[in-house]
C-alpha atoms as a PDB file:
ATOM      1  CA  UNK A   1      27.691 -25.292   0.752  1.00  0.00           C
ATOM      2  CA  UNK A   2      28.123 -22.102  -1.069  1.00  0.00           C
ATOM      3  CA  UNK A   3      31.230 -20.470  -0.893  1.00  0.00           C
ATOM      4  CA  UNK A   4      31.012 -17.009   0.130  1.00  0.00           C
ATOM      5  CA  UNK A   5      28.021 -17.122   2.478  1.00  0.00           C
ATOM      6  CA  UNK A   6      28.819 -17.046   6.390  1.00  0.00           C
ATOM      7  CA  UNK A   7      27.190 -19.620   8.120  1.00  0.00           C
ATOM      8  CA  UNK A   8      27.525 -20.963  11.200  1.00  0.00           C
ATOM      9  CA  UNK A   9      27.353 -24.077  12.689  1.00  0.00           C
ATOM     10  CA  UNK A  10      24.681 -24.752  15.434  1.00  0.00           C
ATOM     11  CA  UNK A  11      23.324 -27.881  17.294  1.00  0.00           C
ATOM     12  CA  UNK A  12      19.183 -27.755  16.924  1.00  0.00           C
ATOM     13  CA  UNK A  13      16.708 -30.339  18.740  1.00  0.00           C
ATOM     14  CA  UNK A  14      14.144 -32.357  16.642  1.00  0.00           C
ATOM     15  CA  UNK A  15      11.550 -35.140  17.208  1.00  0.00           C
ATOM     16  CA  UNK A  16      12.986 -38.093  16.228  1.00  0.00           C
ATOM     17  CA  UNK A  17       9.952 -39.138  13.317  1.00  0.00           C
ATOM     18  CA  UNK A  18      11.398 -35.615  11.805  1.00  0.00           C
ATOM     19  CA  UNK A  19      15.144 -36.637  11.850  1.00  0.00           C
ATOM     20  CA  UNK A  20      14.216 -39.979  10.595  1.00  0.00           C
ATOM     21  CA  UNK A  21      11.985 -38.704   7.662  1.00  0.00           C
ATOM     22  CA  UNK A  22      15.006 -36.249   7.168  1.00  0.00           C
ATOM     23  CA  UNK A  23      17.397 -38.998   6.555  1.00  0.00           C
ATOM     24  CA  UNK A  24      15.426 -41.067   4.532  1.00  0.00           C
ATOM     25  CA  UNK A  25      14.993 -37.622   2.037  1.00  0.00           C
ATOM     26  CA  UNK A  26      18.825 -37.677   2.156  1.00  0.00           C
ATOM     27  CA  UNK A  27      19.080 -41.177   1.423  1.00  0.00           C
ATOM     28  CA  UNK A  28      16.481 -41.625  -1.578  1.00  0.00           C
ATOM     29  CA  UNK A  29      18.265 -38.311  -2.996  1.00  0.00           C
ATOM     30  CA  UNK A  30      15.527 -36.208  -2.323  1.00  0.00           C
ATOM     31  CA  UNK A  31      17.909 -33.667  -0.174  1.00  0.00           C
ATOM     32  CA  UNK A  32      21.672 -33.132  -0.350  1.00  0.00           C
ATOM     33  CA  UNK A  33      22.082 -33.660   3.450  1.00  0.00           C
ATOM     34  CA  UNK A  34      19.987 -32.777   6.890  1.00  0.00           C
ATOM     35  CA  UNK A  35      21.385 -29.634   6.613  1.00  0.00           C
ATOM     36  CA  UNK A  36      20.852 -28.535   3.413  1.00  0.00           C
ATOM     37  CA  UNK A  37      17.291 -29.844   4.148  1.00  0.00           C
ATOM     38  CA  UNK A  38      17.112 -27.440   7.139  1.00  0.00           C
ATOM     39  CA  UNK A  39      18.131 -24.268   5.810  1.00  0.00           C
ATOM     40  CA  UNK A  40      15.604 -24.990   2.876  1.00  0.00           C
ATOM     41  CA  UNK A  41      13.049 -25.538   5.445  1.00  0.00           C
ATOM     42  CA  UNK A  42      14.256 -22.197   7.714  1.00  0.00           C
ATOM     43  CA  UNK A  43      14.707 -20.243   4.005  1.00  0.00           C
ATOM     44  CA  UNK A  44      10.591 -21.096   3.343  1.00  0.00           C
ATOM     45  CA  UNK A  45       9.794 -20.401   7.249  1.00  0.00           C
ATOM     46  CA  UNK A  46      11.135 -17.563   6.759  1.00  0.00           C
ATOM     47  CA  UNK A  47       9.873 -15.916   3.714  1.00  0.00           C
ATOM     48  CA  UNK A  48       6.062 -17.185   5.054  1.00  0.00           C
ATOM     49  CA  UNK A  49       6.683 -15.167   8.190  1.00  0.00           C
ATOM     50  CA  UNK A  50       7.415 -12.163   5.804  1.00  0.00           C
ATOM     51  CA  UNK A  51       4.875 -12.875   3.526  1.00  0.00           C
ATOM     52  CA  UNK A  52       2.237 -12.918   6.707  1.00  0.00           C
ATOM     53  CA  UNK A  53       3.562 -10.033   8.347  1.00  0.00           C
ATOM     54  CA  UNK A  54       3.061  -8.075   5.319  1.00  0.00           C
ATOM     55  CA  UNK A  55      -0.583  -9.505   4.168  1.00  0.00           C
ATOM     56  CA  UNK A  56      -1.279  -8.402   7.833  1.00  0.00           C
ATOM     57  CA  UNK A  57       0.160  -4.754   7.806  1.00  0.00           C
ATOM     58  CA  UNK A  58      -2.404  -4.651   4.780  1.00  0.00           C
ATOM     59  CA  UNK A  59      -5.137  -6.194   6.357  1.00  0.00           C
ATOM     60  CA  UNK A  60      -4.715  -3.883   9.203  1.00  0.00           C
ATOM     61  CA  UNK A  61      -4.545  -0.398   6.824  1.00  0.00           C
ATOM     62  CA  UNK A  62      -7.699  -1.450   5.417  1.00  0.00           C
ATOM     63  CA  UNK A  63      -9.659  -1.678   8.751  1.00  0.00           C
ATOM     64  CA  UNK A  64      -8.420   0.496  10.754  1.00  0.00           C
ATOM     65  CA  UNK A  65      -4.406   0.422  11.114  1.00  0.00           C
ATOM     66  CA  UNK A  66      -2.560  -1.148  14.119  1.00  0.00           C
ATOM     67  CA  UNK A  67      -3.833  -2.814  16.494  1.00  0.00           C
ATOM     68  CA  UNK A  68      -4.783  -1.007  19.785  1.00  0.00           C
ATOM     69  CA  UNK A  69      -3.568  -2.791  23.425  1.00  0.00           C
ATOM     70  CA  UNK A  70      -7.036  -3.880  23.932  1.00  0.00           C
ATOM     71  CA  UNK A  71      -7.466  -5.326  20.280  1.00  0.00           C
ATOM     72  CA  UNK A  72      -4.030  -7.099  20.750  1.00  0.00           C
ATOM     73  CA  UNK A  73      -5.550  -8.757  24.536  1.00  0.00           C
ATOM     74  CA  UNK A  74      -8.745  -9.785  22.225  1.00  0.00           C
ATOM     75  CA  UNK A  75      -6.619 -11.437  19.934  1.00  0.00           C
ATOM     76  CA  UNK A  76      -4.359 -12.898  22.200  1.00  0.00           C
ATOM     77  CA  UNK A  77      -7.088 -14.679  23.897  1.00  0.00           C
ATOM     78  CA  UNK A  78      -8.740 -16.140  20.989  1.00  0.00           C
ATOM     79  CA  UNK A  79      -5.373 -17.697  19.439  1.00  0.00           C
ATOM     80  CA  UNK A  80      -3.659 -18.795  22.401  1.00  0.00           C
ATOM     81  CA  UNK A  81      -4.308 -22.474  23.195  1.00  0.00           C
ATOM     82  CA  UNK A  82      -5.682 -22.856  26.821  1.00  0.00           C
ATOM     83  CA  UNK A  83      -2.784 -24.935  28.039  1.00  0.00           C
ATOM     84  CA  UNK A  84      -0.449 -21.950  27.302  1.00  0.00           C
ATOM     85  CA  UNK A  85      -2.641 -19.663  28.849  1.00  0.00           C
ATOM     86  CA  UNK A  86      -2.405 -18.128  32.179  1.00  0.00           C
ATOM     87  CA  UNK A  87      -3.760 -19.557  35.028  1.00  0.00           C
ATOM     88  CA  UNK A  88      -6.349 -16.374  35.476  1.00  0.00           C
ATOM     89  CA  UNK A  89      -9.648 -16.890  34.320  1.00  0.00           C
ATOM     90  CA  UNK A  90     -10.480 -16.739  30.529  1.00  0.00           C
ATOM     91  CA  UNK A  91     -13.087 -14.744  29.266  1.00  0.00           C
ATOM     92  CA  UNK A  92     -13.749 -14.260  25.808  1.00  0.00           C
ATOM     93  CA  UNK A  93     -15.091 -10.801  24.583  1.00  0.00           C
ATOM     94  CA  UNK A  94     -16.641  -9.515  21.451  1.00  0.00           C
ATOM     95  CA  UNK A  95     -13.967  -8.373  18.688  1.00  0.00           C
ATOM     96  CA  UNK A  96     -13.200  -4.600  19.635  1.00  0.00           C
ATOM     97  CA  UNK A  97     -12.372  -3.970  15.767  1.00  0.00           C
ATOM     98  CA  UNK A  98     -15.904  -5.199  15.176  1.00  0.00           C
ATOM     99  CA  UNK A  99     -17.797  -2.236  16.717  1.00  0.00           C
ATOM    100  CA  UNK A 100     -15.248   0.281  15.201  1.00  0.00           C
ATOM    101  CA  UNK A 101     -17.219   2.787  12.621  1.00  0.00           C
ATOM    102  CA  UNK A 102     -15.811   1.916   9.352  1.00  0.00           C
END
């Protein structure tokens, strides 16, 4: 741990072919402990959520800016498994970014 920091302690839920893989990392040396191994693995999560939010703000300036309700609906049903959709009807449309004038 590094003195200084504020951390707190929580309890978390994981398969139990993660925790096992976890502690044999620990035990070949590979890791410190689970939890060092976890807030490593949060730290990168984290910095590739930033580094995706912010190659999409860019993406988005170049074609057009943010996304309107309607492009956000399109998305949403393209990317969203169908076993987490709702139980409505899916339709798929054409892109609405797509037919934009450039």
């Amino acid at each position: 741990m590094v003195f200084g920091m504020a951390t707190t302690k929580i309890t978390i839920t994981l398969p139990d072919d993660q925790l096992l893989a976890i502690r044999d990392l620990v035990a070949a040396k590979k890791s410190a402990s689970i939890s060092g191994f976890v807030q490593h693995a949060v730290g990168i999560a984290l910095s590739d959520v930033v580094g995706w939010r912010t190659m999409l703000d860019e993406a988005l300036q170049q074609t057009g800016g943010p996304l309107t309700d309607e492009e956000r609906a399109w998305a949403d049903s393209i990317l969203t498994p169908p076993e987490k959709q709702p139980a409505q009807k899916r339709t798929v449309t054409a892109n609405p970014r797509r037919n934009k004038a450039a």
